[in-house]
PDB file of N, CA and C in Angstrom:
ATOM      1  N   UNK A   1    -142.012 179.899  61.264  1.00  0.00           N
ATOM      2  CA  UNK A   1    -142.580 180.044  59.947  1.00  0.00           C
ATOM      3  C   UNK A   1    -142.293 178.812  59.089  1.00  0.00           C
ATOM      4  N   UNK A   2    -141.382 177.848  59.197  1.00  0.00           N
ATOM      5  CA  UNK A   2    -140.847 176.448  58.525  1.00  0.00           C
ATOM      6  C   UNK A   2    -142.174 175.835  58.812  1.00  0.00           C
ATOM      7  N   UNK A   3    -142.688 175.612  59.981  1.00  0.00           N
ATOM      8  CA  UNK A   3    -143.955 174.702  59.782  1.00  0.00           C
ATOM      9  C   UNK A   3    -145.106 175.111  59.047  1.00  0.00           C
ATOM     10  N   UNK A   4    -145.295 176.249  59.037  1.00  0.00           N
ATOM     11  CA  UNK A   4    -146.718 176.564  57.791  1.00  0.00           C
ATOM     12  C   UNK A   4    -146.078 176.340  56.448  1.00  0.00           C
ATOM     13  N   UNK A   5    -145.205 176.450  56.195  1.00  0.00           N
ATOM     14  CA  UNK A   5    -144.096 176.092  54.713  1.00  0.00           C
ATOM     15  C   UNK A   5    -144.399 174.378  54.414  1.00  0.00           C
ATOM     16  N   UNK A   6    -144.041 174.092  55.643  1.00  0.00           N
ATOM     17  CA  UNK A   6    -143.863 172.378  55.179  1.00  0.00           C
ATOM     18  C   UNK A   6    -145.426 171.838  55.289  1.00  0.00           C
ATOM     19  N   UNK A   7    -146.201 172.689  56.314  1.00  0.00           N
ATOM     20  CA  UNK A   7    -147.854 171.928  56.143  1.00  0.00           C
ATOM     21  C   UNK A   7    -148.166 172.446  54.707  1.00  0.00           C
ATOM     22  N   UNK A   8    -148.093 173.345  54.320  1.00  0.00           N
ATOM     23  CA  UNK A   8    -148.910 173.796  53.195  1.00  0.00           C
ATOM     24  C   UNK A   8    -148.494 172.871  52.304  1.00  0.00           C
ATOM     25  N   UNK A   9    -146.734 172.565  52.481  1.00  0.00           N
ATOM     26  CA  UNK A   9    -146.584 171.752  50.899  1.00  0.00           C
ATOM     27  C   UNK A   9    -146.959 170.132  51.172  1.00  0.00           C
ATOM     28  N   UNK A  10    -146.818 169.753  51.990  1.00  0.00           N
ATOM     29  CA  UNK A  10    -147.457 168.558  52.224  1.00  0.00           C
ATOM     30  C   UNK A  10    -148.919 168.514  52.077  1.00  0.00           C
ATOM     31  N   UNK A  11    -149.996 169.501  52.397  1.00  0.00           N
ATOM     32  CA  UNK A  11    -150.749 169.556  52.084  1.00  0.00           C
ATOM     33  C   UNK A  11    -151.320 169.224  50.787  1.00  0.00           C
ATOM     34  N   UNK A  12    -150.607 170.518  49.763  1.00  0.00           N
ATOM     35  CA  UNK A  12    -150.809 170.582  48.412  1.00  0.00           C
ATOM     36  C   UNK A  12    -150.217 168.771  47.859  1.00  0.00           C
ATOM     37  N   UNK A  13    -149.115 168.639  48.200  1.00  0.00           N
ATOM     38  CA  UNK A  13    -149.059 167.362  47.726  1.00  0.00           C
ATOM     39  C   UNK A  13    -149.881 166.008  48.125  1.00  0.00           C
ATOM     40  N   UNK A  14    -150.475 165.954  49.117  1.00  0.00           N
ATOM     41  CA  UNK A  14    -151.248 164.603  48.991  1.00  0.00           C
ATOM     42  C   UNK A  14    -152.545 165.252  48.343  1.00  0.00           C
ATOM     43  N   UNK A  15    -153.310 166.729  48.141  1.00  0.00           N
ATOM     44  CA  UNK A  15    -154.193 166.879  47.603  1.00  0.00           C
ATOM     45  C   UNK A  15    -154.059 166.316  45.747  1.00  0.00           C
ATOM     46  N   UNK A  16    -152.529 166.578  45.336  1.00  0.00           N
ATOM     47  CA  UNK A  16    -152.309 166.314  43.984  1.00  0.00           C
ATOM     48  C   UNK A  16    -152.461 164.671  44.121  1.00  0.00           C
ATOM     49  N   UNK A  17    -152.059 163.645  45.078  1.00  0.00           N
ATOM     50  CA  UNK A  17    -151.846 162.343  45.186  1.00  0.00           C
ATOM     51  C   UNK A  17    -153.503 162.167  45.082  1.00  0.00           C
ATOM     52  N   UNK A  18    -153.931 162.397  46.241  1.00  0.00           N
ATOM     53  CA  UNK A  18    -155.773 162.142  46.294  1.00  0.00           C
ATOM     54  C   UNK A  18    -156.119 162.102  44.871  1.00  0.00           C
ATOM     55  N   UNK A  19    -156.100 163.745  43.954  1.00  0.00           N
ATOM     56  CA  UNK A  19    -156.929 163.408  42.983  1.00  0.00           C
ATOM     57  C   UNK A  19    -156.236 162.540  41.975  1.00  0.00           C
ATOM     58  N   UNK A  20    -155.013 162.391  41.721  1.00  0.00           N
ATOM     59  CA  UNK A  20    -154.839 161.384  40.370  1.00  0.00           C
ATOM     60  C   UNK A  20    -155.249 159.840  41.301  1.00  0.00           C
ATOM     61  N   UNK A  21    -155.344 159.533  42.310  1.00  0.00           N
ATOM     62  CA  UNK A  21    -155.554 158.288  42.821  1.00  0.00           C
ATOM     63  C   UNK A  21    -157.152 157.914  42.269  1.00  0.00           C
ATOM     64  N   UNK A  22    -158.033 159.396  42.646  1.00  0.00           N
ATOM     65  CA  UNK A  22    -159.137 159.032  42.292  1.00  0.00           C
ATOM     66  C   UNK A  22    -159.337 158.989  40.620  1.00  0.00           C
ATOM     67  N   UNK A  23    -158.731 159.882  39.982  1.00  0.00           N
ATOM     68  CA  UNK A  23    -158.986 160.199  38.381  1.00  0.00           C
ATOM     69  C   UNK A  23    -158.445 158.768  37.841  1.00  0.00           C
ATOM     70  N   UNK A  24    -157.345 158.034  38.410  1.00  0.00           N
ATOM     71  CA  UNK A  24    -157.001 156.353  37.999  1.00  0.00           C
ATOM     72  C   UNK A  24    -157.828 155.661  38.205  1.00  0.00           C
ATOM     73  N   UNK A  25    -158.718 155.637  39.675  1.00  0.00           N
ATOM     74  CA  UNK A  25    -159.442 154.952  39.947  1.00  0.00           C
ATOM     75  C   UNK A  25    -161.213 154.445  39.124  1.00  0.00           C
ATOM     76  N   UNK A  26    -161.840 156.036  38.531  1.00  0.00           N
ATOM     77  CA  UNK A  26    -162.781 156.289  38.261  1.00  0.00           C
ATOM     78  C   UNK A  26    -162.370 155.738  36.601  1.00  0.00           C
ATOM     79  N   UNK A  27    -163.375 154.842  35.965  1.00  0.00           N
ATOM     80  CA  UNK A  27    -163.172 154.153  34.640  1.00  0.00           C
ATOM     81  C   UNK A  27    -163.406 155.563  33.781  1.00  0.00           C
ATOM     82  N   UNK A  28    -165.077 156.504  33.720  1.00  0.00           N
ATOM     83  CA  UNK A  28    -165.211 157.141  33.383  1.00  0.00           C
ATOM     84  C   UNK A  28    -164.112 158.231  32.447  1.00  0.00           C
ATOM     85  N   UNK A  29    -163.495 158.840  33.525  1.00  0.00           N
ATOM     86  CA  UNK A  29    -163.090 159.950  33.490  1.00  0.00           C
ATOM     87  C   UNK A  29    -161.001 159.337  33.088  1.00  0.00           C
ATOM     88  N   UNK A  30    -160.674 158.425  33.115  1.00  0.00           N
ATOM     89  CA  UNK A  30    -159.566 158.017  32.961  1.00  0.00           C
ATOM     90  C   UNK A  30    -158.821 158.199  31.842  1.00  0.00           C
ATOM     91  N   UNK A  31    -159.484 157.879  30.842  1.00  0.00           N
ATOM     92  CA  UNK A  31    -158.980 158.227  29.466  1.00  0.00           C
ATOM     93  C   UNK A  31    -158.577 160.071  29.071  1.00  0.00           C
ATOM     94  N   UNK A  32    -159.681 160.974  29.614  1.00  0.00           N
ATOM     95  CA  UNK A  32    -159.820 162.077  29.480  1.00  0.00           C
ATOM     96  C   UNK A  32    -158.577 162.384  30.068  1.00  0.00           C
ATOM     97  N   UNK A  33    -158.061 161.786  31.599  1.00  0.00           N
ATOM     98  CA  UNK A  33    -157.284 162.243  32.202  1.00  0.00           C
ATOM     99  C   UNK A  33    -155.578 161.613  31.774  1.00  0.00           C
ATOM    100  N   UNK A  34    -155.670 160.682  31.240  1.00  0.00           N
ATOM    101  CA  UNK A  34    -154.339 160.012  31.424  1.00  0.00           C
ATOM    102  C   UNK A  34    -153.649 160.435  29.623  1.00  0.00           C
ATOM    103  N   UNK A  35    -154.680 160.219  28.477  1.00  0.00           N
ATOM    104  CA  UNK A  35    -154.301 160.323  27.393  1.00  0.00           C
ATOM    105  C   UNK A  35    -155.354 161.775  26.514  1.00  0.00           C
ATOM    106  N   UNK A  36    -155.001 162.683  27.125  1.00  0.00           N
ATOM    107  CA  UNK A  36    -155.612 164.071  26.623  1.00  0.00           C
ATOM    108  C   UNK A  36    -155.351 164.400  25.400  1.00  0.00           C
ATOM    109  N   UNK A  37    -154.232 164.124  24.791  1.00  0.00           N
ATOM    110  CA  UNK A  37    -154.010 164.561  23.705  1.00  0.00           C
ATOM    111  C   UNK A  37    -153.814 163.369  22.894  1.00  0.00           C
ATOM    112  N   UNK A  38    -154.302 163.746  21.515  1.00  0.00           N
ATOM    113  CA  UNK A  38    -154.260 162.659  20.595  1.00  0.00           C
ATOM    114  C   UNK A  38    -154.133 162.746  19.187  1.00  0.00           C
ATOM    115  N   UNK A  39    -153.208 162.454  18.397  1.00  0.00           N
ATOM    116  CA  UNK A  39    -153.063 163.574  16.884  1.00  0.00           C
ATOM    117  C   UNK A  39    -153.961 164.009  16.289  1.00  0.00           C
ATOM    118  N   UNK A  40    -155.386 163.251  16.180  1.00  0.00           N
ATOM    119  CA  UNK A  40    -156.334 164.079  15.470  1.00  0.00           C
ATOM    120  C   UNK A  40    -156.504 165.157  16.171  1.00  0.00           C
ATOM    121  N   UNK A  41    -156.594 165.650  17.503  1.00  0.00           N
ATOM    122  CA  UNK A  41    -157.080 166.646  18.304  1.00  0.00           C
ATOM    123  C   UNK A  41    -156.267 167.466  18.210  1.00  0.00           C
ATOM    124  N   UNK A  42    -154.880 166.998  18.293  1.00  0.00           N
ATOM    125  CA  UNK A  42    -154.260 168.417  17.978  1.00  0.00           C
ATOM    126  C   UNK A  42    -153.875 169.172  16.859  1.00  0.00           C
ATOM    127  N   UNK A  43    -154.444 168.147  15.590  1.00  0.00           N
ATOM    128  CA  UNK A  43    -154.647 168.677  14.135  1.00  0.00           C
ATOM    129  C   UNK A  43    -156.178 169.520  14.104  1.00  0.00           C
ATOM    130  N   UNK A  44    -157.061 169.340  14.817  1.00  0.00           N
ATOM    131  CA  UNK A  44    -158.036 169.895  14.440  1.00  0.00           C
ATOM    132  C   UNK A  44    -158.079 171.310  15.447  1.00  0.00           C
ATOM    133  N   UNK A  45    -157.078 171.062  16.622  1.00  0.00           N
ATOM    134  CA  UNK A  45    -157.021 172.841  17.380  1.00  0.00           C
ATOM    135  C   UNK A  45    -155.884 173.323  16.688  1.00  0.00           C
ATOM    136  N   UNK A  46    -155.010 172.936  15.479  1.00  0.00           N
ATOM    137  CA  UNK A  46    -154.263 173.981  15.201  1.00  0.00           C
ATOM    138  C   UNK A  46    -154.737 174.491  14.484  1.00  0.00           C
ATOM    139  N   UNK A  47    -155.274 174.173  13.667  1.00  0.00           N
ATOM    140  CA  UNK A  47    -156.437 174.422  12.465  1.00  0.00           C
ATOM    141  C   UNK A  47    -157.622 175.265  12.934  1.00  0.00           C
ATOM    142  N   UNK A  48    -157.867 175.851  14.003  1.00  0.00           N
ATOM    143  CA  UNK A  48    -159.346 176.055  14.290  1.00  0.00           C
ATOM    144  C   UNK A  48    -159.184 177.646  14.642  1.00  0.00           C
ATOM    145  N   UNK A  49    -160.177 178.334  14.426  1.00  0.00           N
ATOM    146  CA  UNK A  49    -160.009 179.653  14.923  1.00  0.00           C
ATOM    147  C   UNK A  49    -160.769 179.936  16.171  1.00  0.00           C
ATOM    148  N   UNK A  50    -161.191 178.831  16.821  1.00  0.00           N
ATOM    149  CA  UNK A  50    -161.630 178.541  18.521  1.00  0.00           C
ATOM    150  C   UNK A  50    -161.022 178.610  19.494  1.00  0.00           C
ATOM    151  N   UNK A  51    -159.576 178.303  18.785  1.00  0.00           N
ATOM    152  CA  UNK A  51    -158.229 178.098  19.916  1.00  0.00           C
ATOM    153  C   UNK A  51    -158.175 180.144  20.264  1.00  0.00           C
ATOM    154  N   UNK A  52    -157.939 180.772  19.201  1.00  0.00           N
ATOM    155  CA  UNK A  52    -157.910 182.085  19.434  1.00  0.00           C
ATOM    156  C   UNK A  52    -158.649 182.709  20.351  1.00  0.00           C
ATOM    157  N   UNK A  53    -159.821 182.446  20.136  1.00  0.00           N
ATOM    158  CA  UNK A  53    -160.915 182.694  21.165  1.00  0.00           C
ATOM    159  C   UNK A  53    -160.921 182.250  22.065  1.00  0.00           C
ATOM    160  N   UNK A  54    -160.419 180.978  22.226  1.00  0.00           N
ATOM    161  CA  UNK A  54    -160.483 180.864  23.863  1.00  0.00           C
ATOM    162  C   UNK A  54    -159.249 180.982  24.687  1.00  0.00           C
ATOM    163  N   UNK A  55    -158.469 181.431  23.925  1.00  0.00           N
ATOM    164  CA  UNK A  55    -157.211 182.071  24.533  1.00  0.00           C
ATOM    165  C   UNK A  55    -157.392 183.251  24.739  1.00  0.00           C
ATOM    166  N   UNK A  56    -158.084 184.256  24.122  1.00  0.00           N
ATOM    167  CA  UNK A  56    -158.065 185.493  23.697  1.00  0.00           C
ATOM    168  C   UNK A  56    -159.254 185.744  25.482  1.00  0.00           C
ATOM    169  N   UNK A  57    -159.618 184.985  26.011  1.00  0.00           N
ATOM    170  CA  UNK A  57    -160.576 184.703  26.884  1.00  0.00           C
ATOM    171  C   UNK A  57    -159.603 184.119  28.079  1.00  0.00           C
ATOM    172  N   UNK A  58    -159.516 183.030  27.518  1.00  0.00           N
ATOM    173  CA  UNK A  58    -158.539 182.336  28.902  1.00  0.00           C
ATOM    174  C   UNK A  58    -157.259 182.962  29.892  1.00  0.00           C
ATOM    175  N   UNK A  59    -156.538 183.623  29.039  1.00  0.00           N
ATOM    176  CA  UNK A  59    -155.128 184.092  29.581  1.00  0.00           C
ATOM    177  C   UNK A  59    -155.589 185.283  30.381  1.00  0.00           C
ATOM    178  N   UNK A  60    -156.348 186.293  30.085  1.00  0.00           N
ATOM    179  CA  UNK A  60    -156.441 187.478  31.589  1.00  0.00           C
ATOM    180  C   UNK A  60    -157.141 186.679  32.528  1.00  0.00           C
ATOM    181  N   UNK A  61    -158.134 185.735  32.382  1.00  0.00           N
ATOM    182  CA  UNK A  61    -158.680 184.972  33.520  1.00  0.00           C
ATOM    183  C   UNK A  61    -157.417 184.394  34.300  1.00  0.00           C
ATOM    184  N   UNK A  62    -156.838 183.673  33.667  1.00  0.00           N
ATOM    185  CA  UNK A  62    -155.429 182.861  34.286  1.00  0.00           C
ATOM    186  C   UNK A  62    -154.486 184.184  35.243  1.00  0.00           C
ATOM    187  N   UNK A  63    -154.296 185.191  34.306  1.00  0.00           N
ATOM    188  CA  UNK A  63    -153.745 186.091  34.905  1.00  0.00           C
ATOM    189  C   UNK A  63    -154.225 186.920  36.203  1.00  0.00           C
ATOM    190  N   UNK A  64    -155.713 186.881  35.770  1.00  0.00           N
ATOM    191  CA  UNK A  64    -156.666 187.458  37.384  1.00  0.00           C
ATOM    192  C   UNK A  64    -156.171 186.456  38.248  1.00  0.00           C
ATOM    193  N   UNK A  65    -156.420 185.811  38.137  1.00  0.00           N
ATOM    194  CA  UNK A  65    -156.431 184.149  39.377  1.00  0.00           C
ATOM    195  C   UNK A  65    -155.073 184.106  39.696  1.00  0.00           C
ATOM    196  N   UNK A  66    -153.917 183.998  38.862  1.00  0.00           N
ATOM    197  CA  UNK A  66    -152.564 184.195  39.661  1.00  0.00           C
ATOM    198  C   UNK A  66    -152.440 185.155  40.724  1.00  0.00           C
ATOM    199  N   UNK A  67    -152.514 186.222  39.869  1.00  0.00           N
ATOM    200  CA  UNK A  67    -152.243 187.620  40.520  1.00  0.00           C
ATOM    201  C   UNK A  67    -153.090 187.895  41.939  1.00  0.00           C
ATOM    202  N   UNK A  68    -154.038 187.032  42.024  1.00  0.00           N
ATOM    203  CA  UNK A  68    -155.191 187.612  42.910  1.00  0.00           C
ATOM    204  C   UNK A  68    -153.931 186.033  44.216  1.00  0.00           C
ATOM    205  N   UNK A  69    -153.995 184.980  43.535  1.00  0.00           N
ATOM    206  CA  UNK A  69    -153.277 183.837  44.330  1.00  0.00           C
ATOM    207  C   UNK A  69    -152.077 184.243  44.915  1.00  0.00           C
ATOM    208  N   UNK A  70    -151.205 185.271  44.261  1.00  0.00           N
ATOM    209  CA  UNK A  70    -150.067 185.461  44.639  1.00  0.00           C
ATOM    210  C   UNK A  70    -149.505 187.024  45.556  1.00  0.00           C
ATOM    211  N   UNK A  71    -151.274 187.370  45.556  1.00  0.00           N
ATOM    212  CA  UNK A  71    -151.508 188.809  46.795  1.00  0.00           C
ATOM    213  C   UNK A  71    -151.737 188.133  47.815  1.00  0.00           C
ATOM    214  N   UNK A  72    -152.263 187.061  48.228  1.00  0.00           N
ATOM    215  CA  UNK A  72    -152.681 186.350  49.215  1.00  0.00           C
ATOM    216  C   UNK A  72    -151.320 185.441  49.785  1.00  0.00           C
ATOM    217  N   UNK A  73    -150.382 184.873  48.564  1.00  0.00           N
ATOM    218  CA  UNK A  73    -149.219 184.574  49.336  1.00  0.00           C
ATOM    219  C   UNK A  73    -147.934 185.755  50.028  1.00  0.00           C
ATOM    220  N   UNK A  74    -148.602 186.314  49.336  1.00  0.00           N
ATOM    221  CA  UNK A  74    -147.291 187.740  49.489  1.00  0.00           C
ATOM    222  C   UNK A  74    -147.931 188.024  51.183  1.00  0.00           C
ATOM    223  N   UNK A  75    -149.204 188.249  51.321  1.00  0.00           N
ATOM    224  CA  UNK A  75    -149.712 188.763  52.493  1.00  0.00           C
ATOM    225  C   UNK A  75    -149.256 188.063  53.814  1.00  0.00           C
ATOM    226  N   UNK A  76    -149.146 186.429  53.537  1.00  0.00           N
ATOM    227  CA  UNK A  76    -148.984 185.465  54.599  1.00  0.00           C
ATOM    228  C   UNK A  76    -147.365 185.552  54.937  1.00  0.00           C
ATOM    229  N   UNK A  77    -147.089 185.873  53.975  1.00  0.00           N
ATOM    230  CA  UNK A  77    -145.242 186.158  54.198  1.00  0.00           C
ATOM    231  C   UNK A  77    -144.655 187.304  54.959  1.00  0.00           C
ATOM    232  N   UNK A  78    -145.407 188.433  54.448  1.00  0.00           N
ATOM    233  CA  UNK A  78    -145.549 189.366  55.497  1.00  0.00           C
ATOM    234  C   UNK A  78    -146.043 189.465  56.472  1.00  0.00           C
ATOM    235  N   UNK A  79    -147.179 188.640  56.957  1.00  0.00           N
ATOM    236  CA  UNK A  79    -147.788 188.574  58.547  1.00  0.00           C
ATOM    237  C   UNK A  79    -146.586 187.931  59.093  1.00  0.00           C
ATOM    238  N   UNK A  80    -145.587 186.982  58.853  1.00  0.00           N
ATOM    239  CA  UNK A  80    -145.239 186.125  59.201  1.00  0.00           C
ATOM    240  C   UNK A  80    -143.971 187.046  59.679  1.00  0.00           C
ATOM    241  N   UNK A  81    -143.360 187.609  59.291  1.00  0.00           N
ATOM    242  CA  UNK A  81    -142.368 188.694  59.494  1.00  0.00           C
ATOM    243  C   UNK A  81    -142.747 189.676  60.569  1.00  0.00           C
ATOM    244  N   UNK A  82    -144.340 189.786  60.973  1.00  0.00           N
ATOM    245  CA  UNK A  82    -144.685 190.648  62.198  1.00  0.00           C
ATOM    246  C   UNK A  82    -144.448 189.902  63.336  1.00  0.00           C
ATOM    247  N   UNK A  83    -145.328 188.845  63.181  1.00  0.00           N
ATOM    248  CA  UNK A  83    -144.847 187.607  64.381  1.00  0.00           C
ATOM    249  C   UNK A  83    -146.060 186.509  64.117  1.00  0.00           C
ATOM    250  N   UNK A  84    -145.748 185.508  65.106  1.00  0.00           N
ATOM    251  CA  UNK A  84    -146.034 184.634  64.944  1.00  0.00           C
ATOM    252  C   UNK A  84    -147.752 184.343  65.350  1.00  0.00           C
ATOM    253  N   UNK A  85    -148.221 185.345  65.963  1.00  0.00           N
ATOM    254  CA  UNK A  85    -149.329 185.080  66.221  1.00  0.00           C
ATOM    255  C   UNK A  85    -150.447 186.112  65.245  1.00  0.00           C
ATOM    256  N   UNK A  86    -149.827 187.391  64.905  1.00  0.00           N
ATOM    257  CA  UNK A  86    -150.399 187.323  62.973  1.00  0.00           C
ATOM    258  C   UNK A  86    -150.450 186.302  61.901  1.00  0.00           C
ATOM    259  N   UNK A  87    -149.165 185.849  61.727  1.00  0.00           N
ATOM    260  CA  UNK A  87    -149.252 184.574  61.029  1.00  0.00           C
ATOM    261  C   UNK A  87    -150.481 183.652  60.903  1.00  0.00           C
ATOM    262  N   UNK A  88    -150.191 183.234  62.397  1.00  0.00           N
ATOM    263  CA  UNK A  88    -151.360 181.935  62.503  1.00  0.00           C
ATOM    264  C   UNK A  88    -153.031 182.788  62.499  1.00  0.00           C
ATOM    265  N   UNK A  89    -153.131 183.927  62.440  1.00  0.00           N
ATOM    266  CA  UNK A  89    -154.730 184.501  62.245  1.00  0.00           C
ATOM    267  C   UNK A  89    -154.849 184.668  60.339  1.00  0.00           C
ATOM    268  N   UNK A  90    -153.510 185.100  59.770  1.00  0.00           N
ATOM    269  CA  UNK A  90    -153.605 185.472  58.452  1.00  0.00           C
ATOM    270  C   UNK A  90    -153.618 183.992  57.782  1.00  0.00           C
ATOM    271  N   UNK A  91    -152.990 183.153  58.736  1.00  0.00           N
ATOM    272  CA  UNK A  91    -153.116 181.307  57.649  1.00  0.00           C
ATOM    273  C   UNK A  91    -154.579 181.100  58.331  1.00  0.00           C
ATOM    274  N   UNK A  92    -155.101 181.137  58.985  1.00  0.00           N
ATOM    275  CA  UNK A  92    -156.957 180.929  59.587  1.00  0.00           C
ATOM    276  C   UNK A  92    -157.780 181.772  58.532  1.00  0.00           C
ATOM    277  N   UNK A  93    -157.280 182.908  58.198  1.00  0.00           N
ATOM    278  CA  UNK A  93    -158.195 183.987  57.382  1.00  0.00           C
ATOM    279  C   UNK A  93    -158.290 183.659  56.150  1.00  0.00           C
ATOM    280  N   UNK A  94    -156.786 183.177  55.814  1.00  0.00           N
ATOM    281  CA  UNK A  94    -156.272 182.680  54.177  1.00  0.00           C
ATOM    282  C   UNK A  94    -157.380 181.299  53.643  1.00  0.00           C
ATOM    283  N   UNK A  95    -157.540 180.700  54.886  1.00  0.00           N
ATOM    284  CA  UNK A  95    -157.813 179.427  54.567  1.00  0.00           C
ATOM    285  C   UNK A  95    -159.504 179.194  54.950  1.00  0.00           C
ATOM    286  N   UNK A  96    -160.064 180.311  55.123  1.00  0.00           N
ATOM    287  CA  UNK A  96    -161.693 180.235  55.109  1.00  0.00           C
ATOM    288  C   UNK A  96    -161.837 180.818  53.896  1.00  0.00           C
ATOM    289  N   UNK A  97    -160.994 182.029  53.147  1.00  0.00           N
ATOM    290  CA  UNK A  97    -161.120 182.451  51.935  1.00  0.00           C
ATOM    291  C   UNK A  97    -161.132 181.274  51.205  1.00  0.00           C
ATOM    292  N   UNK A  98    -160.008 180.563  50.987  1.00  0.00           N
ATOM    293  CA  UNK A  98    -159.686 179.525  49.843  1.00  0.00           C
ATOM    294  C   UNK A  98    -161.031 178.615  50.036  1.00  0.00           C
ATOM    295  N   UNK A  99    -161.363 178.522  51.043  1.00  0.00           N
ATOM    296  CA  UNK A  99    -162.781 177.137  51.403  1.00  0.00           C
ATOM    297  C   UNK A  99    -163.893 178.057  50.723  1.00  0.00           C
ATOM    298  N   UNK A 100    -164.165 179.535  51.160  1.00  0.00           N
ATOM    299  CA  UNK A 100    -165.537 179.752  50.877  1.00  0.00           C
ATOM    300  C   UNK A 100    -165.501 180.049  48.689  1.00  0.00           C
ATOM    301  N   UNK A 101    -163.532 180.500  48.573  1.00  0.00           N
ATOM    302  CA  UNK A 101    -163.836 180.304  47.038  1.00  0.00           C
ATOM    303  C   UNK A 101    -163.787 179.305  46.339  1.00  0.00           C
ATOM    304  N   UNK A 102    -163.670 178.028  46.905  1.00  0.00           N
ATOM    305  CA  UNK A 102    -163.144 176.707  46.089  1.00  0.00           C
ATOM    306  C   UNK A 102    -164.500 176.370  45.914  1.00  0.00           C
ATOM    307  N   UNK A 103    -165.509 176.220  46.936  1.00  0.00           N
ATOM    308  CA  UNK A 103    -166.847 175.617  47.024  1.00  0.00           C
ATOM    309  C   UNK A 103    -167.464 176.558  45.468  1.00  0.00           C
ATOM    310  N   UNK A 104    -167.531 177.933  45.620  1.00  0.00           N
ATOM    311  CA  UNK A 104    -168.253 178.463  44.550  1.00  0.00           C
ATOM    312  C   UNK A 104    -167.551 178.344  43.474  1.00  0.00           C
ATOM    313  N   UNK A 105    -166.318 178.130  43.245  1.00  0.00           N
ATOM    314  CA  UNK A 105    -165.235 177.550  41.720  1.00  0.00           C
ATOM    315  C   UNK A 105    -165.566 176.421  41.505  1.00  0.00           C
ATOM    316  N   UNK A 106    -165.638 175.513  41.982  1.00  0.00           N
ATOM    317  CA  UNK A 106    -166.453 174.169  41.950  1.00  0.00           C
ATOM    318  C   UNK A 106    -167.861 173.735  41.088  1.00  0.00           C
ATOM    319  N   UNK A 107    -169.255 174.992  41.737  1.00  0.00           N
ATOM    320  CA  UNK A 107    -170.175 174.961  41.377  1.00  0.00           C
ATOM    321  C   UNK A 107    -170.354 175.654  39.989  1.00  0.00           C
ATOM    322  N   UNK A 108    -169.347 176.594  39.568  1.00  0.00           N
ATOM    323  CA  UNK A 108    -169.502 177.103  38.557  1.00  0.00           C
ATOM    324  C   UNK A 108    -168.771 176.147  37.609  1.00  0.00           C
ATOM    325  N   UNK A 109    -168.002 175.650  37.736  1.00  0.00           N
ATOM    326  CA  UNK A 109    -167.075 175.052  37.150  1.00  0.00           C
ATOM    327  C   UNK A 109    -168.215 173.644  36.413  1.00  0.00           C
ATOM    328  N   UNK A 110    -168.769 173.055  37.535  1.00  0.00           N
ATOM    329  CA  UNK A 110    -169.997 172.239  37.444  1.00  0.00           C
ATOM    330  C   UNK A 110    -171.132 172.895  36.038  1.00  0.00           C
ATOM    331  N   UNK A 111    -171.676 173.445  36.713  1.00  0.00           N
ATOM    332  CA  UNK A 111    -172.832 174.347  36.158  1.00  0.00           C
ATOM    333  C   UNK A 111    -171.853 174.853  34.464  1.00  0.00           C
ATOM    334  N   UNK A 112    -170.712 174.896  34.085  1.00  0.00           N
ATOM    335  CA  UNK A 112    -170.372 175.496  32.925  1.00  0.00           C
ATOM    336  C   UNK A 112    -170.331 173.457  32.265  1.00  0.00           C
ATOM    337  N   UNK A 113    -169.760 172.917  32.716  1.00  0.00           N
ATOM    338  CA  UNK A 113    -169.788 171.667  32.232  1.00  0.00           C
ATOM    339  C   UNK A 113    -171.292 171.035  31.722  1.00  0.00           C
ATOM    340  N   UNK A 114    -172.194 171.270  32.332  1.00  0.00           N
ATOM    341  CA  UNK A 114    -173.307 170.816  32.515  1.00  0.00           C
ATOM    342  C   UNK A 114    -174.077 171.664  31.094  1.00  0.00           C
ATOM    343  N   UNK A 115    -173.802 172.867  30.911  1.00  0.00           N
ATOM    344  CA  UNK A 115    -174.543 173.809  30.149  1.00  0.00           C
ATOM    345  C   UNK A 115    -173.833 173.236  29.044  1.00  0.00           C
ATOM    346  N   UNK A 116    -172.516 172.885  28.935  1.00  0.00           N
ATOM    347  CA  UNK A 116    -171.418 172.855  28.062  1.00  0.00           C
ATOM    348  C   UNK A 116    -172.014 171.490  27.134  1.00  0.00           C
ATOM    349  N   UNK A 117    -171.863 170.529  28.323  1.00  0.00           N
ATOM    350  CA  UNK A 117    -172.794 168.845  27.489  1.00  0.00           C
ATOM    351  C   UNK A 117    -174.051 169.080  27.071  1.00  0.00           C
ATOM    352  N   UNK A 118    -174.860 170.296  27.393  1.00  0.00           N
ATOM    353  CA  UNK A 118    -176.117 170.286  27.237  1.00  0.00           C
ATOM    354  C   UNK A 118    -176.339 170.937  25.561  1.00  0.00           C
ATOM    355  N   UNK A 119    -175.578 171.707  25.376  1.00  0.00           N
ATOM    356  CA  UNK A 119    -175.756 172.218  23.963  1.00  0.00           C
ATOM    357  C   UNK A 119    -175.003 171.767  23.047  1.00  0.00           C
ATOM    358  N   UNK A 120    -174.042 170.888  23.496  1.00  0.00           N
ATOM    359  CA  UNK A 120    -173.355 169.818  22.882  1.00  0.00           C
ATOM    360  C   UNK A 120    -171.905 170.081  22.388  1.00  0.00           C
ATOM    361  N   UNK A 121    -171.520 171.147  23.325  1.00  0.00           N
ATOM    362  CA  UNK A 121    -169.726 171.620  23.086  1.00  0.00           C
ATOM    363  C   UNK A 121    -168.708 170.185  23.138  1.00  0.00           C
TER     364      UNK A 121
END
């Protein structure tokens, strides 16, 4: 069970390396990423009654998505305790889930940005 531990975190970590390599790399998107916050901005969200709302919105979403992330780790921990050849079907099963939901988190994620510049948020 140490080697699905150490692939996953090696995993997750060059995925975090990849994207700030690319978010440095890309001129565009650099500023957004490196210097997010800036005193006018955070004078005008303390001030705003938008922040409410989109908290009042954001946090059970955050909370679905943990909770739903952390049934799926609980599950792999327990296959892993049956034996070793559950394991390796529940990390195969785990990991067509995460592919077939990342692709559609992606497109929505897209598609809300897109609607978002379009009406001029």
């Amino acid at each position: 069970m140490q080697g699905v531990g150490y692939s996953t975190l090696i995993t997750q970590i060059l995925i975090f390396i990849m994207i700030l390599l690319y978010s440095a790399s890309v001129q565009q998107i650099r500023p957004a990423v490196f210097n997010p916050f800036t005193r006018q901005a955070l004078v005008e969200a303390s001030n705003s009654q938008k922040v409410k709302v989109y908290l009042k919105l954001a946090v059970p979403s955050v909370l679905m998505f943990c909770l739903e992330w952390n049934a799926f780790q609980f599950l792999i921990l327990m296959a892993g305790y049956i034996s070793n050849n559950h394991l390796a079907a529940q990390v195969i099963l785990y990991n067509i889930c995460f592919v077939s939901f990342i692709v559609a988190y992606g497109i929505s994620m897209a598609a809300s940005t897109l609607v978002g510049n379009s009406i001029g948020a």
